[in-house]
PDB file of N, CA and C in Angstrom:
ATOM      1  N   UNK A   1      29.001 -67.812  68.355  1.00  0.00           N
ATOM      2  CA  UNK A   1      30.305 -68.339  68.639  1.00  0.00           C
ATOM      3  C   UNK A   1      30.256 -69.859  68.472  1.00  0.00           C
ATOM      4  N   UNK A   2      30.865 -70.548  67.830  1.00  0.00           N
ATOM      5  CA  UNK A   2      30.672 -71.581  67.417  1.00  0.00           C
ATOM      6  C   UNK A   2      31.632 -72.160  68.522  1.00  0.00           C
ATOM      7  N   UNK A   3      30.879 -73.965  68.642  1.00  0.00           N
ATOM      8  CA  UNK A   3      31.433 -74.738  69.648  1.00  0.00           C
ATOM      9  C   UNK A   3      31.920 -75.930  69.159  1.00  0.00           C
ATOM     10  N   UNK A   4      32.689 -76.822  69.501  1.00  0.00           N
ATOM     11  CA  UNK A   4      33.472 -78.207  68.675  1.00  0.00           C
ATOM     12  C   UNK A   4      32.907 -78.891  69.383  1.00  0.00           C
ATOM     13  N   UNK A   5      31.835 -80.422  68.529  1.00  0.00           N
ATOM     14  CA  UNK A   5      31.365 -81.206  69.888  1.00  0.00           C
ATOM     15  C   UNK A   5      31.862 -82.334  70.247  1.00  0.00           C
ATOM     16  N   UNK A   6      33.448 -82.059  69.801  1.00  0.00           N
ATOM     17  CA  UNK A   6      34.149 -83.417  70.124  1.00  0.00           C
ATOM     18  C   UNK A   6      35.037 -82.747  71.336  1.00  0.00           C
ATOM     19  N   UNK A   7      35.543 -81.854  71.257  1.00  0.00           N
ATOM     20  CA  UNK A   7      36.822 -81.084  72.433  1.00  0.00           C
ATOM     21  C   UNK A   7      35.884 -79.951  73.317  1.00  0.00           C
ATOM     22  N   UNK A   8      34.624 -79.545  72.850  1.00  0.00           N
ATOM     23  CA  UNK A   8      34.405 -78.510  73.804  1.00  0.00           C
ATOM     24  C   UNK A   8      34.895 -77.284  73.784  1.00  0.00           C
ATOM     25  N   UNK A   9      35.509 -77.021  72.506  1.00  0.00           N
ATOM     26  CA  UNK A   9      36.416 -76.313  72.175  1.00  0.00           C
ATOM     27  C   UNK A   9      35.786 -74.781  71.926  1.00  0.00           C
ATOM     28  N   UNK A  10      35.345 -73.855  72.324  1.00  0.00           N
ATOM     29  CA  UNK A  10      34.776 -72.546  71.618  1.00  0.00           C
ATOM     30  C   UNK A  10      35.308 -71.382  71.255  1.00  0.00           C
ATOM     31  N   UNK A  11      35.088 -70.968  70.301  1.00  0.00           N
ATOM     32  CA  UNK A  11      36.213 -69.560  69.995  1.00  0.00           C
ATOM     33  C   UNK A  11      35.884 -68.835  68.723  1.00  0.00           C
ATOM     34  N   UNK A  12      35.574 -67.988  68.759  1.00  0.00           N
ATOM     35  CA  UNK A  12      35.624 -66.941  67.422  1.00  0.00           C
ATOM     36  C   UNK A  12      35.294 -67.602  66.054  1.00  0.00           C
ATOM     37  N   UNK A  13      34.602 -67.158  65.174  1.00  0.00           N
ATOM     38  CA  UNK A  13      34.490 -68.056  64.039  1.00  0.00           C
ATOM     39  C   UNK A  13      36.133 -68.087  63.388  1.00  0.00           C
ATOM     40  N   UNK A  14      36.406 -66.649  63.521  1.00  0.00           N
ATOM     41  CA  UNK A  14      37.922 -66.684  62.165  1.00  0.00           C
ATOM     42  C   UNK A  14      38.791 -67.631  62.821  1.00  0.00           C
ATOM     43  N   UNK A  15      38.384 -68.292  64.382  1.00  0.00           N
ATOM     44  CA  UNK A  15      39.236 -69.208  64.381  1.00  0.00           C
ATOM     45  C   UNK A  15      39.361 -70.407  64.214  1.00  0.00           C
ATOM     46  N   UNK A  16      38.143 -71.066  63.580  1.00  0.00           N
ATOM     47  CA  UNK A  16      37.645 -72.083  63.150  1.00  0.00           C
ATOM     48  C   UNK A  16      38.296 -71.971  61.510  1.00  0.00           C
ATOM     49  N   UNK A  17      39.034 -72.668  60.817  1.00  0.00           N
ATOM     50  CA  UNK A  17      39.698 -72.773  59.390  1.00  0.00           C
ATOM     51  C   UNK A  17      38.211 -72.818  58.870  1.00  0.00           C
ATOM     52  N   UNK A  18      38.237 -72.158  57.759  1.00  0.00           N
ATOM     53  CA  UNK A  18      36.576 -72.129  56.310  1.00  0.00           C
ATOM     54  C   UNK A  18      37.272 -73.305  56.047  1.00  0.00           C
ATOM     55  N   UNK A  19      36.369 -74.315  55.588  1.00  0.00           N
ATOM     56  CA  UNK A  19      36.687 -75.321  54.901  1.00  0.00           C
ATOM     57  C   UNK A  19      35.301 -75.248  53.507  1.00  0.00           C
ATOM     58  N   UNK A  20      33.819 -75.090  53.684  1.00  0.00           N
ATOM     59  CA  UNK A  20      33.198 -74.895  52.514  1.00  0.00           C
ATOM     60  C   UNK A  20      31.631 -74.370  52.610  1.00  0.00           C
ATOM     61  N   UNK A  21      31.223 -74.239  51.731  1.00  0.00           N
ATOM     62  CA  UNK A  21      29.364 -73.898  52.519  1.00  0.00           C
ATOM     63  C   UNK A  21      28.506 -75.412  52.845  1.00  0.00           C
ATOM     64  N   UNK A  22      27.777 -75.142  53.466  1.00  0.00           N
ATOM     65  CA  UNK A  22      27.312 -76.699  54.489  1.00  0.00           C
ATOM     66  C   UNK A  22      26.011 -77.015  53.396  1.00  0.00           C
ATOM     67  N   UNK A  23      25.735 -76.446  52.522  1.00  0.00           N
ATOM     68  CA  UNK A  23      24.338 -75.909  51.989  1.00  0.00           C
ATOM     69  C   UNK A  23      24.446 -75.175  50.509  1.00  0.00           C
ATOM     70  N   UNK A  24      24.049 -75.704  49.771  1.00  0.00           N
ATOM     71  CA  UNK A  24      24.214 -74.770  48.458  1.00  0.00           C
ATOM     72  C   UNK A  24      23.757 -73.420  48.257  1.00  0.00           C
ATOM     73  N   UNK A  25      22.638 -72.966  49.004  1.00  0.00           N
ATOM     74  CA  UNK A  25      21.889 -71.781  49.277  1.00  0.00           C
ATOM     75  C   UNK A  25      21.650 -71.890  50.920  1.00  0.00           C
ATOM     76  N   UNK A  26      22.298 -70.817  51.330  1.00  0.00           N
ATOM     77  CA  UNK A  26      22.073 -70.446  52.743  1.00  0.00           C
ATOM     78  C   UNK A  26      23.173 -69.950  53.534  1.00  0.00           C
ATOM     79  N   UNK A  27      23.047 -69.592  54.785  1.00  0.00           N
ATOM     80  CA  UNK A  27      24.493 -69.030  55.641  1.00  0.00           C
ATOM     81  C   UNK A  27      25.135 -70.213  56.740  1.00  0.00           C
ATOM     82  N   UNK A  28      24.829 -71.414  56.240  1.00  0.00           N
ATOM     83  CA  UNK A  28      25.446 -72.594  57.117  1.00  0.00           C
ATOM     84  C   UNK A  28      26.569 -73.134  56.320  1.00  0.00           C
ATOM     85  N   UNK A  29      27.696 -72.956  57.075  1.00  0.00           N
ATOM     86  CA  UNK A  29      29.443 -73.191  56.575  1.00  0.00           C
ATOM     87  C   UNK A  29      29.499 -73.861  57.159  1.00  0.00           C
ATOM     88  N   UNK A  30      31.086 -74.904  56.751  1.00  0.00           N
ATOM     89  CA  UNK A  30      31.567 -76.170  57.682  1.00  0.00           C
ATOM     90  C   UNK A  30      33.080 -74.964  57.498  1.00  0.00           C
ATOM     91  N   UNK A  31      33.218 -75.733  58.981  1.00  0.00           N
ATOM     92  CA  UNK A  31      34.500 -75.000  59.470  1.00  0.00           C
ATOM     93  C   UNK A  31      35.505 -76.551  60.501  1.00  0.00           C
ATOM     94  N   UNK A  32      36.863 -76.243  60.444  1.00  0.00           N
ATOM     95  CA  UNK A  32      37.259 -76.950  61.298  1.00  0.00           C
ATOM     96  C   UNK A  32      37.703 -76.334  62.693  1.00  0.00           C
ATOM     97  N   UNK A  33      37.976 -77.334  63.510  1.00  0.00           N
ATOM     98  CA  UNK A  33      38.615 -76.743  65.010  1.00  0.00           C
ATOM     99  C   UNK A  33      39.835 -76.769  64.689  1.00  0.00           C
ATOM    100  N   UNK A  34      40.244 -75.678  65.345  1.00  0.00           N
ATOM    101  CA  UNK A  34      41.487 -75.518  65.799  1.00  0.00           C
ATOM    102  C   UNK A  34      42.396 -76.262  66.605  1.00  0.00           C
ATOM    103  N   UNK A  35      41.307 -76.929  67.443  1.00  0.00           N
ATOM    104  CA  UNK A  35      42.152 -77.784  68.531  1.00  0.00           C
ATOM    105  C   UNK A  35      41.947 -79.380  68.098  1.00  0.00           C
ATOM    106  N   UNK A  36      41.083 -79.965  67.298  1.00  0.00           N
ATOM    107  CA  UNK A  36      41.162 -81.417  67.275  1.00  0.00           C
ATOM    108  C   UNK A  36      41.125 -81.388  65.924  1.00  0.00           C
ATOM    109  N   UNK A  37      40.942 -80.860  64.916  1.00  0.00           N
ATOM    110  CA  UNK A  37      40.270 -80.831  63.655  1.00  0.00           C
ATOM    111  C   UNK A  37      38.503 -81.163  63.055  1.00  0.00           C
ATOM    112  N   UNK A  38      38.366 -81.388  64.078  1.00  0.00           N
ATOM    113  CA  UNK A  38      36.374 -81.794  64.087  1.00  0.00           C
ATOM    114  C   UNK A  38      35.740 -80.929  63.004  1.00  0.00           C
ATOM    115  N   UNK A  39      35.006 -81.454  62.249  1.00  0.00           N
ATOM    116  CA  UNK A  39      34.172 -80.829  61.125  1.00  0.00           C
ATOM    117  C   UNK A  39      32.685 -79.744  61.768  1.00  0.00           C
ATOM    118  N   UNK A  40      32.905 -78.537  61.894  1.00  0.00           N
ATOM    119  CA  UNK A  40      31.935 -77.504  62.792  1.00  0.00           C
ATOM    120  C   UNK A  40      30.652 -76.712  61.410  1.00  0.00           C
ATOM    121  N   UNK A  41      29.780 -77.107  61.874  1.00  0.00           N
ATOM    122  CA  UNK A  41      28.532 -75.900  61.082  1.00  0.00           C
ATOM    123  C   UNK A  41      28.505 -74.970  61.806  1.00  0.00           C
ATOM    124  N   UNK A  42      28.953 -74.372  61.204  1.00  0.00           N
ATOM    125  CA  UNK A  42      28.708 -72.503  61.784  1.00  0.00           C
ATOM    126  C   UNK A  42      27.633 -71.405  61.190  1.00  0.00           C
ATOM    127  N   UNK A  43      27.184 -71.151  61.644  1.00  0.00           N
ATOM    128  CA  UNK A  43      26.189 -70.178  61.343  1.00  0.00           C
ATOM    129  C   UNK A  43      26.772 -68.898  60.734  1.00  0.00           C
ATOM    130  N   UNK A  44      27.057 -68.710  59.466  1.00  0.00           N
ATOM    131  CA  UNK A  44      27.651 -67.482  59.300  1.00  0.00           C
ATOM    132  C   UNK A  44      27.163 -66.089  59.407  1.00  0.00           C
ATOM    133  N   UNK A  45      25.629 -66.140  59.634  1.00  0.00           N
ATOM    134  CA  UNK A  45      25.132 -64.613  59.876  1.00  0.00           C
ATOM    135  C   UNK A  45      25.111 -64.257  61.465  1.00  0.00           C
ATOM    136  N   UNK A  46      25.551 -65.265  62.372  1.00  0.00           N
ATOM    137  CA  UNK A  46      25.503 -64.984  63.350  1.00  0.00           C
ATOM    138  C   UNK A  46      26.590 -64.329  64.093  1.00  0.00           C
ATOM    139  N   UNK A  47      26.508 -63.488  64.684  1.00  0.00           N
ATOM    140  CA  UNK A  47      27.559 -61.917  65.608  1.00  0.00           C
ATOM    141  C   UNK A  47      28.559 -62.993  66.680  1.00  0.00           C
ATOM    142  N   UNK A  48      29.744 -62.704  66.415  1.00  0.00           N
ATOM    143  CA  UNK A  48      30.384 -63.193  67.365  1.00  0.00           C
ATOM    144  C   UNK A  48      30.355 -62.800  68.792  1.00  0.00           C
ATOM    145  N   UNK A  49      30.733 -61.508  68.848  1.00  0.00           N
ATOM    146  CA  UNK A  49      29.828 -61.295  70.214  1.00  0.00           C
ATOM    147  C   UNK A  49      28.982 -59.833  70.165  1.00  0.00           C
ATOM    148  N   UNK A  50      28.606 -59.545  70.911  1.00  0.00           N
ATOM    149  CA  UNK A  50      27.450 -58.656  71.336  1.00  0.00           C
ATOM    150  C   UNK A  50      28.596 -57.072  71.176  1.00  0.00           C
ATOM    151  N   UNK A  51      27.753 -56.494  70.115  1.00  0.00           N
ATOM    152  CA  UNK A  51      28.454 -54.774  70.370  1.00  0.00           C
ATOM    153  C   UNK A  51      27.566 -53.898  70.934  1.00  0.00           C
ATOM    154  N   UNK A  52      27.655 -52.933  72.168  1.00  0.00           N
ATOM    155  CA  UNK A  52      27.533 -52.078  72.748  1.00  0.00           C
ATOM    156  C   UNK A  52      27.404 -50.686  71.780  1.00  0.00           C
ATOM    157  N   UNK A  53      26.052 -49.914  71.870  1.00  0.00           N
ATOM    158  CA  UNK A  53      26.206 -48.785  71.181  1.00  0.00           C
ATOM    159  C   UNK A  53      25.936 -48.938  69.810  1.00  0.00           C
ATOM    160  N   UNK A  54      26.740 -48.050  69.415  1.00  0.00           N
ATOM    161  CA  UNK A  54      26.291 -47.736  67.834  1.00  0.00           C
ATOM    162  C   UNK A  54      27.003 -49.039  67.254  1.00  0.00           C
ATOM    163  N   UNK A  55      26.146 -48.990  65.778  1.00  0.00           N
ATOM    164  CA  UNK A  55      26.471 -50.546  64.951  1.00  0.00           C
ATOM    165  C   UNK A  55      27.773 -49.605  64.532  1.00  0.00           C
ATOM    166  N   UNK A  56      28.992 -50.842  64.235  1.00  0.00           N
ATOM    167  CA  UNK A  56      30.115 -50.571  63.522  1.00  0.00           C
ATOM    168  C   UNK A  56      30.181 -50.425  62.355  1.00  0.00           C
ATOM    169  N   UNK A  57      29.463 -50.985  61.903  1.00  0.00           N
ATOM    170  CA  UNK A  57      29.196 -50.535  60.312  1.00  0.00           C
ATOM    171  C   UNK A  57      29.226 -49.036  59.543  1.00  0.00           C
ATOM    172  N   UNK A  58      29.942 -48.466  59.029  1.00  0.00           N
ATOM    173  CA  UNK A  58      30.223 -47.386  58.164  1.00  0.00           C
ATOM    174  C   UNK A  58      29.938 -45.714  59.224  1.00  0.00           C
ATOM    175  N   UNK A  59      30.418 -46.357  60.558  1.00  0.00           N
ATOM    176  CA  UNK A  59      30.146 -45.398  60.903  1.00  0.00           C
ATOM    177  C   UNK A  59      32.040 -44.713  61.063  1.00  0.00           C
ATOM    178  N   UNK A  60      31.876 -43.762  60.677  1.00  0.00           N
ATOM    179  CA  UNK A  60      33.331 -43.087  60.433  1.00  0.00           C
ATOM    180  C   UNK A  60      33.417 -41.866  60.169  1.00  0.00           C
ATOM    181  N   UNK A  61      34.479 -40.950  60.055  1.00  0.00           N
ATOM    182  CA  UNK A  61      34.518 -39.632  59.584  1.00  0.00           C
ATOM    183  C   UNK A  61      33.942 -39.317  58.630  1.00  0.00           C
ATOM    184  N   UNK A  62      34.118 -40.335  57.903  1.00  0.00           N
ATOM    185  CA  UNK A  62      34.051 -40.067  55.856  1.00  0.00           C
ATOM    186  C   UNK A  62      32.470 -40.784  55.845  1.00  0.00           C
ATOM    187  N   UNK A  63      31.769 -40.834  56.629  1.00  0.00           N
ATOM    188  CA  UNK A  63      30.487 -41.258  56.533  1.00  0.00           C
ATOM    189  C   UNK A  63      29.559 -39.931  55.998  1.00  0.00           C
ATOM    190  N   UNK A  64      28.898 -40.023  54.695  1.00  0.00           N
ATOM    191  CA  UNK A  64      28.130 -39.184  54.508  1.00  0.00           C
ATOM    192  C   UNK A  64      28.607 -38.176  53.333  1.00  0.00           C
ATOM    193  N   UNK A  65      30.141 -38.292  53.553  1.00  0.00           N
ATOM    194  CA  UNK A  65      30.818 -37.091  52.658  1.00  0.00           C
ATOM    195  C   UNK A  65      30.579 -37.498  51.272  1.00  0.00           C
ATOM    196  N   UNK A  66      30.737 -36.469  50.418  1.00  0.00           N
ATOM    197  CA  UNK A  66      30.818 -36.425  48.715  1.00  0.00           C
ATOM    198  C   UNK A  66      32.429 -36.486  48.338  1.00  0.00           C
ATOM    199  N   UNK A  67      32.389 -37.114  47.503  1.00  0.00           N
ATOM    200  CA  UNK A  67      33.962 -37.434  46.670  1.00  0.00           C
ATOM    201  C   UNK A  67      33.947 -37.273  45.567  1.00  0.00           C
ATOM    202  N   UNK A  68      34.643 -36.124  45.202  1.00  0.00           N
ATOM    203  CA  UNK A  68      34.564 -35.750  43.989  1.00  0.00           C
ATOM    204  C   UNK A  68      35.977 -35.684  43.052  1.00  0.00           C
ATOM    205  N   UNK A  69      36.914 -36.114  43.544  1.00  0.00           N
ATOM    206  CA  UNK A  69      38.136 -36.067  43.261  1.00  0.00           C
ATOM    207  C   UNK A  69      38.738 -35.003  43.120  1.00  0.00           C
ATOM    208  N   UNK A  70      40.096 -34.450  42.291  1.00  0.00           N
ATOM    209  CA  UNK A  70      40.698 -33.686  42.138  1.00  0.00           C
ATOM    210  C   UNK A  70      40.203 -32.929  41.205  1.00  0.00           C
ATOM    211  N   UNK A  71      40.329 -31.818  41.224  1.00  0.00           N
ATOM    212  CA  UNK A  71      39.768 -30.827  39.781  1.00  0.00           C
ATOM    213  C   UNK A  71      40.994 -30.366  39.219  1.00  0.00           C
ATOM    214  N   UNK A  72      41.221 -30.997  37.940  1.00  0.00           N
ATOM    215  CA  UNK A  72      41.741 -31.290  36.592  1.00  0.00           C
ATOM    216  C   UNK A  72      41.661 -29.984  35.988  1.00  0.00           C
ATOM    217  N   UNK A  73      42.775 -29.096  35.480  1.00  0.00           N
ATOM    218  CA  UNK A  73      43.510 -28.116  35.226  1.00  0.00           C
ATOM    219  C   UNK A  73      42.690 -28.751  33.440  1.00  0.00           C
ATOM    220  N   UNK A  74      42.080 -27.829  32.351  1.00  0.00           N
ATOM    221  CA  UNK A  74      41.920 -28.331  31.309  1.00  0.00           C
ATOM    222  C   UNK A  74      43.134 -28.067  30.661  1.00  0.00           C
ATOM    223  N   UNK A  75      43.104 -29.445  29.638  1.00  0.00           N
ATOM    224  CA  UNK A  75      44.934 -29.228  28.918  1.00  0.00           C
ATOM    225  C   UNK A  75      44.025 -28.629  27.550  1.00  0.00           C
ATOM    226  N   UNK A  76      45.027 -27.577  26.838  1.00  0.00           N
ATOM    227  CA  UNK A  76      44.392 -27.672  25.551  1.00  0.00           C
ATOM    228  C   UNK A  76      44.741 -28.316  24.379  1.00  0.00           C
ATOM    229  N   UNK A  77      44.649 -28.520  23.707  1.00  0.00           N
ATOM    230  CA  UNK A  77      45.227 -29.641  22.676  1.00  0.00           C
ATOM    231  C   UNK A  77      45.228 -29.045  21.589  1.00  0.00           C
ATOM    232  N   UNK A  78      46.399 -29.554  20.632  1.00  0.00           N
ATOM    233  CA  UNK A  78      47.113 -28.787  19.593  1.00  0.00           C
ATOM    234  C   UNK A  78      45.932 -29.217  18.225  1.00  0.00           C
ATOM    235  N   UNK A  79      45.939 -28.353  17.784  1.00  0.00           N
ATOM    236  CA  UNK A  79      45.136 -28.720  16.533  1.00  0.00           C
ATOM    237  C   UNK A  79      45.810 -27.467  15.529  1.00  0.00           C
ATOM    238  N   UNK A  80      45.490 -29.218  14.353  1.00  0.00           N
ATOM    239  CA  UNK A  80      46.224 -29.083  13.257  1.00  0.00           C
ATOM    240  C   UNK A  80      45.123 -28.381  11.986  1.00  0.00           C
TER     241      UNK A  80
END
Protein backbone atom coordinates (compact mmCIF):
# COMPACT_ATOMS: atom_id res chain seq x y z
CA UNK A 1 0.00 0.00 0.00
CA UNK A 2 1.76 2.85 -0.95
CA UNK A 3 2.25 6.04 1.32
CA UNK A 4 2.72 10.00 0.21
CA UNK A 5 5.70 11.44 2.20
CA UNK A 6 4.58 14.82 1.95
CA UNK A 7 0.58 14.43 3.28
CA UNK A 8 0.79 11.04 4.95
CA UNK A 9 -1.58 10.19 2.66
CA UNK A 10 -2.13 6.11 2.17
CA UNK A 11 -4.45 4.29 -0.05
CA UNK A 12 -4.70 1.64 -2.64
CA UNK A 13 -2.30 1.77 -5.50
CA UNK A 14 -5.30 2.38 -8.30
CA UNK A 15 -5.59 5.33 -6.25
CA UNK A 16 -2.45 6.81 -6.75
CA UNK A 17 -2.74 8.30 -10.82
CA UNK A 18 0.23 5.90 -13.07
CA UNK A 19 2.22 8.56 -14.14
CA UNK A 20 5.42 6.19 -15.61
CA UNK A 21 7.96 3.28 -14.75
CA UNK A 22 10.59 4.63 -12.06
CA UNK A 23 13.21 2.22 -13.81
CA UNK A 24 13.63 1.00 -17.29
CA UNK A 25 13.69 -2.72 -16.21
CA UNK A 26 11.92 -3.55 -13.05
CA UNK A 27 8.45 -3.27 -11.00
CA UNK A 28 9.21 0.31 -9.47
CA UNK A 29 6.46 2.95 -10.93
CA UNK A 30 6.05 6.66 -10.10
CA UNK A 31 2.60 7.36 -9.23
CA UNK A 32 0.95 10.59 -7.96
CA UNK A 33 -1.23 11.35 -4.75
CA UNK A 34 -4.40 11.92 -4.82
CA UNK A 35 -4.44 14.33 -2.14
CA UNK A 36 -1.37 16.77 -2.74
CA UNK A 37 -0.02 15.60 -6.06
CA UNK A 38 3.51 14.33 -4.58
CA UNK A 39 5.55 12.16 -6.98
CA UNK A 40 5.13 8.25 -5.14
CA UNK A 41 7.45 4.98 -6.09
CA UNK A 42 5.31 2.26 -5.80
CA UNK A 43 6.21 -1.08 -5.82
CA UNK A 44 4.13 -2.67 -8.42
CA UNK A 45 4.47 -6.40 -7.52
CA UNK A 46 3.45 -5.70 -4.23
CA UNK A 47 -0.43 -7.04 -2.87
CA UNK A 48 -2.48 -4.35 -1.75
CA UNK A 49 -3.80 -6.09 0.94
CA UNK A 50 -3.59 -9.52 2.36
CA UNK A 51 -6.22 -12.29 0.80
CA UNK A 52 -7.55 -14.92 3.05
CA UNK A 53 -7.83 -18.49 1.55
CA UNK A 54 -7.58 -19.51 -1.80
CA UNK A 55 -5.46 -17.21 -4.34
CA UNK A 56 -8.00 -15.30 -6.63
CA UNK A 57 -6.44 -16.00 -9.49
CA UNK A 58 -8.38 -18.21 -12.13
CA UNK A 59 -10.10 -19.77 -9.67
CA UNK A 60 -13.77 -20.01 -11.14
CA UNK A 61 -16.35 -22.31 -12.59
CA UNK A 62 -14.76 -22.40 -16.03
CA UNK A 63 -11.44 -23.30 -14.37
CA UNK A 64 -10.12 -26.42 -15.93
CA UNK A 65 -12.92 -26.83 -18.59
CA UNK A 66 -12.24 -27.60 -22.46
CA UNK A 67 -13.68 -25.17 -25.11
CA UNK A 68 -14.36 -26.40 -28.01
CA UNK A 69 -16.87 -24.24 -29.57
CA UNK A 70 -19.91 -24.92 -31.53
CA UNK A 71 -20.07 -27.95 -33.85
CA UNK A 72 -20.57 -26.67 -37.37
CA UNK A 73 -23.33 -28.45 -39.44
CA UNK A 74 -20.91 -29.34 -42.79
CA UNK A 75 -22.22 -27.09 -45.76
CA UNK A 76 -21.73 -28.87 -49.02
CA UNK A 77 -20.59 -26.93 -51.80
CA UNK A 78 -21.76 -26.79 -55.33
CA UNK A 79 -19.40 -28.08 -57.79
CA UNK A 80 -19.22 -27.37 -61.18
Amino acid sequence: MPECSKCSYKGLRNEFRYVGQAQEVGVLSVRRCPQCDNLVICDEMEEDRAVEGNNPWGISRLRGRVFSGKIRKERKVNEM
